[in-house]
C-alpha atoms as a PDB file:
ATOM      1  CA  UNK A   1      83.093 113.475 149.710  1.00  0.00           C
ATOM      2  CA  UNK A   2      82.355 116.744 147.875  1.00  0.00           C
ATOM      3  CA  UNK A   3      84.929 119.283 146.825  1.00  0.00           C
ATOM      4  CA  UNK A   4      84.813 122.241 144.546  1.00  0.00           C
ATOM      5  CA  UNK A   5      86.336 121.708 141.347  1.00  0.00           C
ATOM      6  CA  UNK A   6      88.510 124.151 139.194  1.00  0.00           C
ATOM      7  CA  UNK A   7      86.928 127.991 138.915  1.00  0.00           C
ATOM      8  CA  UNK A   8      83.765 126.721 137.719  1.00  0.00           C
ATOM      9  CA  UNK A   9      82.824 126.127 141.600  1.00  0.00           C
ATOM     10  CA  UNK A  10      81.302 122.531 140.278  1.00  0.00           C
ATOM     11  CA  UNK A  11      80.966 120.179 142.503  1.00  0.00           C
ATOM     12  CA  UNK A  12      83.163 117.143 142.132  1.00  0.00           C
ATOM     13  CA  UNK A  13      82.112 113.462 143.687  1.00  0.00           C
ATOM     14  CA  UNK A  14      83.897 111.040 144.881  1.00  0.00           C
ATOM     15  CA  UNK A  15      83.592 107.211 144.304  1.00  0.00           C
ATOM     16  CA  UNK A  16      81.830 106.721 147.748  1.00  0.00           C
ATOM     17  CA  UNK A  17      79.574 109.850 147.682  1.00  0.00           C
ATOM     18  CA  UNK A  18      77.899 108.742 144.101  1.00  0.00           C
ATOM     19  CA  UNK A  19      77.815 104.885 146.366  1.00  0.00           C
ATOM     20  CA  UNK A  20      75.769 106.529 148.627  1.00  0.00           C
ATOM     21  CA  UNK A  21      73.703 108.274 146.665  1.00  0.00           C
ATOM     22  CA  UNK A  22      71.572 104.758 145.734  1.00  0.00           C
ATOM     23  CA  UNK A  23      70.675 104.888 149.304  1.00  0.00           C
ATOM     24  CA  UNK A  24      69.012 108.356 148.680  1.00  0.00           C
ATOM     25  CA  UNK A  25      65.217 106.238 147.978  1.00  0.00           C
ATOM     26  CA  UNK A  26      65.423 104.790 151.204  1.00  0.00           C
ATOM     27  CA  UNK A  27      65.801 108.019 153.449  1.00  0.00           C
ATOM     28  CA  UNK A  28      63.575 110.169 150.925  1.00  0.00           C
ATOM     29  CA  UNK A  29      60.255 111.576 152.599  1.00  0.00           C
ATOM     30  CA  UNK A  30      60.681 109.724 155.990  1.00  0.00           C
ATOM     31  CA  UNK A  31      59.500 111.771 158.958  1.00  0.00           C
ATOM     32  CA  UNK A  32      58.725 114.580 156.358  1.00  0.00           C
ATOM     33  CA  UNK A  33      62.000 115.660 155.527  1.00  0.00           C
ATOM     34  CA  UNK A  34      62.791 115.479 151.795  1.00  0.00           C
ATOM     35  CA  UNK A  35      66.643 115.799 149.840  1.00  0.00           C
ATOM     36  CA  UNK A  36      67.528 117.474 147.047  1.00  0.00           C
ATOM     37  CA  UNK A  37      69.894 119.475 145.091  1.00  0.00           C
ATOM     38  CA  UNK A  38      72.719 119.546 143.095  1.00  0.00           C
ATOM     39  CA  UNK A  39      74.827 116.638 145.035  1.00  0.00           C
ATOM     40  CA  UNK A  40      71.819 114.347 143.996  1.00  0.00           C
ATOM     41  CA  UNK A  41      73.170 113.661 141.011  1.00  0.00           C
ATOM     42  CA  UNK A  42      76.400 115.299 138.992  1.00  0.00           C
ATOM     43  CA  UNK A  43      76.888 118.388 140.741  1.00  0.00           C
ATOM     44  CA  UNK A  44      75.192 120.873 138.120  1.00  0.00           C
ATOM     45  CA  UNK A  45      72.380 123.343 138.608  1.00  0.00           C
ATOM     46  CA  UNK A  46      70.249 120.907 136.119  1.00  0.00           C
ATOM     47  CA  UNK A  47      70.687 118.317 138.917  1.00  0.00           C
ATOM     48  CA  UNK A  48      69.563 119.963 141.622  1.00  0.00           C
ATOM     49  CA  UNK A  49      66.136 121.140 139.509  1.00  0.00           C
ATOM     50  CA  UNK A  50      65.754 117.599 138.607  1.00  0.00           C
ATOM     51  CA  UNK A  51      66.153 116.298 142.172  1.00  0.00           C
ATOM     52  CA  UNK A  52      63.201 119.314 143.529  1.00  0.00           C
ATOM     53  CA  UNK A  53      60.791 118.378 140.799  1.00  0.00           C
ATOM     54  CA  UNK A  54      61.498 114.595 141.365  1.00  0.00           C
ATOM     55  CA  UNK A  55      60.412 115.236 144.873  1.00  0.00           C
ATOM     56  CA  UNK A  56      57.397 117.529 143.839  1.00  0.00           C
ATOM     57  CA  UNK A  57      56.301 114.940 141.380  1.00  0.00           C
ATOM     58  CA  UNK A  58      56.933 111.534 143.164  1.00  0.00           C
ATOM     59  CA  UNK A  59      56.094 112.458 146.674  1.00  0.00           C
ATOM     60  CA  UNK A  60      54.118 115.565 147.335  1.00  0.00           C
ATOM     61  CA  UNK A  61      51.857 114.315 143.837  1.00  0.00           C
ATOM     62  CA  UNK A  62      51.983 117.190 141.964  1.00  0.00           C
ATOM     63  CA  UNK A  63      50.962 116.847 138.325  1.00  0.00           C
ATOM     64  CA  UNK A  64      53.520 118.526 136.528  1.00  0.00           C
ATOM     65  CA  UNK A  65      52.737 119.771 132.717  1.00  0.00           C
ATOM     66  CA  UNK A  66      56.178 117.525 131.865  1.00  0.00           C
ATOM     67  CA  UNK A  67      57.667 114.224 132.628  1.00  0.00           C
ATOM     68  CA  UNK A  68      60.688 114.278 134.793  1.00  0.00           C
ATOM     69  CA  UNK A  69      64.082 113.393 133.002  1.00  0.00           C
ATOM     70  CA  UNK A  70      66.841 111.473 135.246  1.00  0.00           C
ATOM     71  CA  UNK A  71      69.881 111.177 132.967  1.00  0.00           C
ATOM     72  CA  UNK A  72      72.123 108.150 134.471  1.00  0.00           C
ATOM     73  CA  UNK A  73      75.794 107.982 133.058  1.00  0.00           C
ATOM     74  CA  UNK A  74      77.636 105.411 134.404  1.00  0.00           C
ATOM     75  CA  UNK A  75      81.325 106.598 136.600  1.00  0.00           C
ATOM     76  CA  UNK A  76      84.756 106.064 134.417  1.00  0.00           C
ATOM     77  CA  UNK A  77      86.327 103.281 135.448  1.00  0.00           C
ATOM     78  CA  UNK A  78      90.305 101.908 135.556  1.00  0.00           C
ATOM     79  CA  UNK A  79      93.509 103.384 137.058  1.00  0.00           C
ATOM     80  CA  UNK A  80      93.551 106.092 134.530  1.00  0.00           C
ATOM     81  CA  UNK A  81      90.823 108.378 135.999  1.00  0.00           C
ATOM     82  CA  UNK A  82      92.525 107.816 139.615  1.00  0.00           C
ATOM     83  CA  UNK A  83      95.742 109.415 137.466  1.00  0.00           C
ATOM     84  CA  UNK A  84      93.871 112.235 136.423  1.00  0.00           C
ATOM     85  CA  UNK A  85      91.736 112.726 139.220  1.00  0.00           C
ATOM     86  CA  UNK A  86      94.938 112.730 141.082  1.00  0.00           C
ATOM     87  CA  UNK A  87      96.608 115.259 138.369  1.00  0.00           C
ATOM     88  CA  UNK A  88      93.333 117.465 138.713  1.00  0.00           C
ATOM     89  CA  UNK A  89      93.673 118.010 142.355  1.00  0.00           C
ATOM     90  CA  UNK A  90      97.971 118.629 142.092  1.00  0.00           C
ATOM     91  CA  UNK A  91      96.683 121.598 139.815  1.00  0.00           C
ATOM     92  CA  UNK A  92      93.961 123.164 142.014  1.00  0.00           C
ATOM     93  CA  UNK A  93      96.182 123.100 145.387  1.00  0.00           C
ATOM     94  CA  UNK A  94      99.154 124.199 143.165  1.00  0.00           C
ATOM     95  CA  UNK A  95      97.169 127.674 142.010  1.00  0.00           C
ATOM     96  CA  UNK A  96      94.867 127.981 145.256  1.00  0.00           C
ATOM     97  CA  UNK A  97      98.528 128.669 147.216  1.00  0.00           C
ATOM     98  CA  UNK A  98     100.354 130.028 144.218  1.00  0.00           C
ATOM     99  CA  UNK A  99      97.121 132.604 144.392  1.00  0.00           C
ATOM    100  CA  UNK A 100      98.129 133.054 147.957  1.00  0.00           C
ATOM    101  CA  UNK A 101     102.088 133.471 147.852  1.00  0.00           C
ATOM    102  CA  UNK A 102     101.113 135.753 144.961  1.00  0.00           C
ATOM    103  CA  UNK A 103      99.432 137.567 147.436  1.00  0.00           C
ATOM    104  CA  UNK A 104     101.358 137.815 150.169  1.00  0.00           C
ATOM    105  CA  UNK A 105     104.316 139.062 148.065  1.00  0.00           C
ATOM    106  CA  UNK A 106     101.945 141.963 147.265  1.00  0.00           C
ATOM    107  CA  UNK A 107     101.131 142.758 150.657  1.00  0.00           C
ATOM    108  CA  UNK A 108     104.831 142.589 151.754  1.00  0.00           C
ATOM    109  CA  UNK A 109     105.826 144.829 149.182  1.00  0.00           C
ATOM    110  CA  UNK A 110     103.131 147.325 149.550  1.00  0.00           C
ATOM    111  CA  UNK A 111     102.894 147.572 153.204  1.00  0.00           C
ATOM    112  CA  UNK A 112     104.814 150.816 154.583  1.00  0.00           C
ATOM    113  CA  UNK A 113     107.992 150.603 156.197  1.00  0.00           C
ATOM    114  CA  UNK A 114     108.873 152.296 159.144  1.00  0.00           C
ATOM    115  CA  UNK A 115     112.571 153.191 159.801  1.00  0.00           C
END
């Protein structure tokens, strides 16, 4: 599962999405079709480059002028990053409809009455 996290539009994965990501060598360049981006790895920009010139270098054999970097950190473990993943998500649906009621009082009080 993917979701955007906070205002910083990062994407933010889930236990089972960065599980299925170690099945990513077995599906890559079959039939032709290649994967990348930033989902490939942490969700930043950096990951997504890393993922194309991955690709580039490992299976269409282009000699790049560089060696390729893949930065593995390992996923926080225990119950307290449930708790704050938890906490993190309270917060974002709490201002996405506070944003909206916000809103909609606007709209109510600007909108023109007709008597």
């Amino acid at each position: 599962m993917f979701r955007l996290g906070g205002s910083s539009s990062q994407l933010i994965l889930s236990r089972q999405s960065r599980a299925a990501q170690k099945f990513l060598p077995q599906i890559q360049n079959r039939r032709g079709i290649t994967f990348v981006g930033a989902w490939s790895g942490y969700g930043f920009h950096e990951d997504g480059v890393t993922s194309a010139m991955c690709v580039v270098s490992d299976h269409l054999q282009v000699v790049l002028p560089f060696d390729v970097q893949v930065y593995e950190k390992p996923l926080p473990e225990g119950w307290w990053h449930a708790v704050e993943v938890t906490l993190f998500d309270l917060a974002e649906l709490l201002r996405r409809y506070s944003l909206i009621v916000i809103a909609l009082i606007l709209l109510l009080l600007h909108t023109p009455r007709w008597t």
